[in-house]
C-alpha atoms as a PDB file:
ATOM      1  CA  UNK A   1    -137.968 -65.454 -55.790  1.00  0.00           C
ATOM      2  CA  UNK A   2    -134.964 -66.855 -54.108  1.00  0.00           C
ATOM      3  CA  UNK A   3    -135.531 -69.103 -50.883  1.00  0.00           C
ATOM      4  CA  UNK A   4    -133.419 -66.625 -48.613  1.00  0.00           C
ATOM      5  CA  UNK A   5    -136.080 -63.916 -49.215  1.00  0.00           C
ATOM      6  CA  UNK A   6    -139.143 -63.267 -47.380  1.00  0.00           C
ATOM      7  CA  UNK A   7    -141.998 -61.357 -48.989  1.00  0.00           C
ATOM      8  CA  UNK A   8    -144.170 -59.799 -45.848  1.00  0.00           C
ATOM      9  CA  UNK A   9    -147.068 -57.580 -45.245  1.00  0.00           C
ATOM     10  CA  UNK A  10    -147.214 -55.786 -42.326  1.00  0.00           C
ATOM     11  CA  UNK A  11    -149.597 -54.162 -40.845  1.00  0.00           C
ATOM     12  CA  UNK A  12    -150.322 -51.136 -38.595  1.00  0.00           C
ATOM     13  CA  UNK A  13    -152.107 -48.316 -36.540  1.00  0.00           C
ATOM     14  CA  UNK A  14    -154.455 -50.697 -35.826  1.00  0.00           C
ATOM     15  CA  UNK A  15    -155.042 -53.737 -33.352  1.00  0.00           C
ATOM     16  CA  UNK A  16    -154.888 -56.961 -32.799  1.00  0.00           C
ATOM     17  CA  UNK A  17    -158.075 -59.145 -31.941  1.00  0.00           C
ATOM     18  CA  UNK A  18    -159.220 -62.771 -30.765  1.00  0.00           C
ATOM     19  CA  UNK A  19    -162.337 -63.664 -31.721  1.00  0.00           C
ATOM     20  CA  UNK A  20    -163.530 -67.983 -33.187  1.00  0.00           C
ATOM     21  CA  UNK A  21    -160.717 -68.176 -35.632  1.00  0.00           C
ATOM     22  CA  UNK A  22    -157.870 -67.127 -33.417  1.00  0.00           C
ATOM     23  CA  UNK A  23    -156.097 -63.883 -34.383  1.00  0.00           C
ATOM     24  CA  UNK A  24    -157.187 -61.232 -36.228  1.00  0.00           C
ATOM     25  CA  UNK A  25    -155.481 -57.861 -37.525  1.00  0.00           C
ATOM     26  CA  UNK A  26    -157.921 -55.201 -37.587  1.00  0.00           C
ATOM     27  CA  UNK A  27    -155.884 -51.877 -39.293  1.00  0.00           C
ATOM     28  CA  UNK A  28    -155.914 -49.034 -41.013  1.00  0.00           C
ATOM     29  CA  UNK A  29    -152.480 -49.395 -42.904  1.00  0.00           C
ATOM     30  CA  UNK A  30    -150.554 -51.987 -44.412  1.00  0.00           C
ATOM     31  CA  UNK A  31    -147.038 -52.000 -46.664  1.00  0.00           C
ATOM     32  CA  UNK A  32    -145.596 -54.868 -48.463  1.00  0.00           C
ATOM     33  CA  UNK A  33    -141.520 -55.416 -47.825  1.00  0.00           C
ATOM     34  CA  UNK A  34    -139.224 -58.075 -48.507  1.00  0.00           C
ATOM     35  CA  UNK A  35    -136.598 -59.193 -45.781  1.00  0.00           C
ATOM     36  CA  UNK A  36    -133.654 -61.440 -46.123  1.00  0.00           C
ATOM     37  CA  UNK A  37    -134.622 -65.044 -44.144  1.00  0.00           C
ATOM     38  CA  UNK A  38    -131.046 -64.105 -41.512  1.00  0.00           C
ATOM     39  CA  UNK A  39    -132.382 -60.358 -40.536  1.00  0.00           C
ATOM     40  CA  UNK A  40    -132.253 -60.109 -37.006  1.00  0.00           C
ATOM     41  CA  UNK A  41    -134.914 -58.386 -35.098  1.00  0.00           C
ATOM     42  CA  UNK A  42    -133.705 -54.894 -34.741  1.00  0.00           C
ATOM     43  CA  UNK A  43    -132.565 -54.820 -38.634  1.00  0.00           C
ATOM     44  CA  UNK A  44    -136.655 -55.715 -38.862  1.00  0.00           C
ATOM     45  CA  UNK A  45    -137.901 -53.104 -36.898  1.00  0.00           C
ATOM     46  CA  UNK A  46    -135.265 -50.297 -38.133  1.00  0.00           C
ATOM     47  CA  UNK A  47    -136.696 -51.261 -41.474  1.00  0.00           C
ATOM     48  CA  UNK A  48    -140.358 -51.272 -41.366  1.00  0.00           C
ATOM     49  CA  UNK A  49    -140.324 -48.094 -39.058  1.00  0.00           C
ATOM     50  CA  UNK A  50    -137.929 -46.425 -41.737  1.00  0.00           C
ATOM     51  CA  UNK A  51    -140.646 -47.471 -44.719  1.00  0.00           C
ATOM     52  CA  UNK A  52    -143.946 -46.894 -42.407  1.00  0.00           C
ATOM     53  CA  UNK A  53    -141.826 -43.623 -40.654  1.00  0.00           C
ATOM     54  CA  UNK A  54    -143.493 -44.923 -37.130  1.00  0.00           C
ATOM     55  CA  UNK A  55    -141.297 -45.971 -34.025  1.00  0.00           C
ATOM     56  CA  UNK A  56    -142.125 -49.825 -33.716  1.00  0.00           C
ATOM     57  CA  UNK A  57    -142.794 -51.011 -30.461  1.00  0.00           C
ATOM     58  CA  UNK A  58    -143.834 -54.609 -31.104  1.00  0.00           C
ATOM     59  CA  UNK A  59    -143.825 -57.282 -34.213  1.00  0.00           C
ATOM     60  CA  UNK A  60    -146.304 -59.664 -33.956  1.00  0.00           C
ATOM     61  CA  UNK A  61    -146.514 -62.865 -36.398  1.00  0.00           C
ATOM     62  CA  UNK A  62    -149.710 -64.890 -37.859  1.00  0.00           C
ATOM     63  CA  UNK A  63    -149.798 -68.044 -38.970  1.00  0.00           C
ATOM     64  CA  UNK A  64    -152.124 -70.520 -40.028  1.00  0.00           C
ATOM     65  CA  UNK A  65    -152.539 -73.138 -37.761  1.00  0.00           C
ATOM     66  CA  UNK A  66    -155.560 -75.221 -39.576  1.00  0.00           C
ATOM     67  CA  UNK A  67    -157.118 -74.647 -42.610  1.00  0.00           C
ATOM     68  CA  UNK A  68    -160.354 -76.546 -41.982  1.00  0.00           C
ATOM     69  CA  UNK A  69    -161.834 -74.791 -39.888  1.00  0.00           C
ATOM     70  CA  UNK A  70    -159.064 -71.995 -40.269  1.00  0.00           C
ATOM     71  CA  UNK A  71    -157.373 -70.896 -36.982  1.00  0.00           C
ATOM     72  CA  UNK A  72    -154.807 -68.466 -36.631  1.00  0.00           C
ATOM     73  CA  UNK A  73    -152.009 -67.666 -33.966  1.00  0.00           C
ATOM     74  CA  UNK A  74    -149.599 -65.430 -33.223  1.00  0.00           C
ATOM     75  CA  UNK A  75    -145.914 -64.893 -31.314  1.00  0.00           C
ATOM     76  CA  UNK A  76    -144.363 -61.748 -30.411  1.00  0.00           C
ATOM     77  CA  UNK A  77    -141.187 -61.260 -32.145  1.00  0.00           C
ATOM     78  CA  UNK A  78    -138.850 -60.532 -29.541  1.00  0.00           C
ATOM     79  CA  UNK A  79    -135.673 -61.335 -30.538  1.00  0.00           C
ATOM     80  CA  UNK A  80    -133.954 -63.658 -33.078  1.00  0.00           C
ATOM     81  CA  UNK A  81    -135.086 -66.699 -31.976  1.00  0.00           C
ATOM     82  CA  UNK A  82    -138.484 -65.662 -32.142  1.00  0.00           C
ATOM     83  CA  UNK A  83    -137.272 -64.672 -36.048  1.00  0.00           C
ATOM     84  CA  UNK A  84    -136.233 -68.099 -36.569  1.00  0.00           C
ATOM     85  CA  UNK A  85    -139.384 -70.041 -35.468  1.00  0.00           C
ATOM     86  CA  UNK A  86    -141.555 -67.755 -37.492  1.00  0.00           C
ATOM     87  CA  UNK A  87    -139.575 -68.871 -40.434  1.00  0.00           C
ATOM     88  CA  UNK A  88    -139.355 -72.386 -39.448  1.00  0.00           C
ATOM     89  CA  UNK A  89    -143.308 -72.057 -39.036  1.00  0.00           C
ATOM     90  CA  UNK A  90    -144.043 -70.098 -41.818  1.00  0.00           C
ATOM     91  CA  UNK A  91    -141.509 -72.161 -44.928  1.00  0.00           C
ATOM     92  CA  UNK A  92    -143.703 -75.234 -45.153  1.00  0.00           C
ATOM     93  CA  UNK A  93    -146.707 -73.561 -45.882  1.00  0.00           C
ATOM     94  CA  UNK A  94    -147.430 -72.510 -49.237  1.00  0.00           C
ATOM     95  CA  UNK A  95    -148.703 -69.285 -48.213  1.00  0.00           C
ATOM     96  CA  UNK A  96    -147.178 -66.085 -50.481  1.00  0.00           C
ATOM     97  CA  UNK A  97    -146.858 -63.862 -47.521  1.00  0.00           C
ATOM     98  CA  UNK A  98    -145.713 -63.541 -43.755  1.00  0.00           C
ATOM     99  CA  UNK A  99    -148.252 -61.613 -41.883  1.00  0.00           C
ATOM    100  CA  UNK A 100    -146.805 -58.930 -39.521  1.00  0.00           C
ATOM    101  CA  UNK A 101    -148.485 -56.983 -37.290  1.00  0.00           C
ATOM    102  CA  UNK A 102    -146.530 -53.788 -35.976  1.00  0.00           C
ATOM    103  CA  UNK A 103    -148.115 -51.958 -32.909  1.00  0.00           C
ATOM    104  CA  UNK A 104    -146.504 -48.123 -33.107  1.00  0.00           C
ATOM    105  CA  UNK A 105    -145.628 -45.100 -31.085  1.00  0.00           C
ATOM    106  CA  UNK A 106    -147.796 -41.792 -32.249  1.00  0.00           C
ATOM    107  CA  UNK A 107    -144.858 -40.209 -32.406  1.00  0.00           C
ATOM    108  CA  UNK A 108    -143.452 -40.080 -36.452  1.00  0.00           C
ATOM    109  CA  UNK A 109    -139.815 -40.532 -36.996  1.00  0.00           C
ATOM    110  CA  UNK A 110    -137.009 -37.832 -38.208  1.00  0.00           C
ATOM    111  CA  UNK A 111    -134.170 -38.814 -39.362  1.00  0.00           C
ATOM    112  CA  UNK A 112    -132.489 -36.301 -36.855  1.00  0.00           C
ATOM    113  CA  UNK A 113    -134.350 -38.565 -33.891  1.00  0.00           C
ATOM    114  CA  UNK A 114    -135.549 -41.521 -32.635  1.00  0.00           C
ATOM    115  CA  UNK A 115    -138.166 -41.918 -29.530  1.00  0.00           C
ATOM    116  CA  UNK A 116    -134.857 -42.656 -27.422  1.00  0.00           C
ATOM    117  CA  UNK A 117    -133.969 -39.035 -27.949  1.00  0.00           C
ATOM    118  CA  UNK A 118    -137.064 -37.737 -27.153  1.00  0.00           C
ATOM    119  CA  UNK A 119    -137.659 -39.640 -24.137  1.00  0.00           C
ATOM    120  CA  UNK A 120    -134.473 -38.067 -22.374  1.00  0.00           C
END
């Protein structure tokens, strides 16, 4: 797998909890993607809510932050430079996957829509 690609799981309808270790995901669905290490965060979102066909709200990334005992945190991917620390957080780790969590709208989307049209 090249360096400039990013294998992910994210996960959704679902929440996100804080409990001893840090961060959890609690979820009912998850989907595996791969993203190129430049995407920008709207390419992100457009992406996963085209694969998971749910209107993204938020991203939210986990990362290990100690491994004995484990703790986990997480940012809110806002914009690109919240893109580029994840990366820069997640690279020297030898962990397989980035762990997304994306919080959705109920609403599903149509390729003739988007929540900005429906909201007018």
């Amino acid at each position: 797998m090249s360096n400039d690609i990013f294998e992910t799981i994210v996960h959704y309808n679902g929440q996100m909890v804080k409990n001893d270790v840090g961060i959890l995901f609690e979820y009912e669905s998850t989907t595996k993607m791969r993203f190129e290490k430049e995407i920008i965060i709207q390419k992100k979102k457009e992406k996963i809510s085209q694969k998971i066909v749910k209107e993204i709200h938020s991203l939210r990334y986990r990362w290990l932050t100690c491994e004995n005992p484990f703790r986990y945190c997480a940012i809110n991917l806002q914009d690109d430079a919240d893109v580029q620390i994840m990366i820069a957080e997640h690279e020297p780790m030898e962990i397989q996957y980035i762990e997304l969590f994306a919080e959705v709208y109920d609403v599903p989307v149509h390729p003739e829509t988007s929540l900005e049209n429906l909201v007018k």
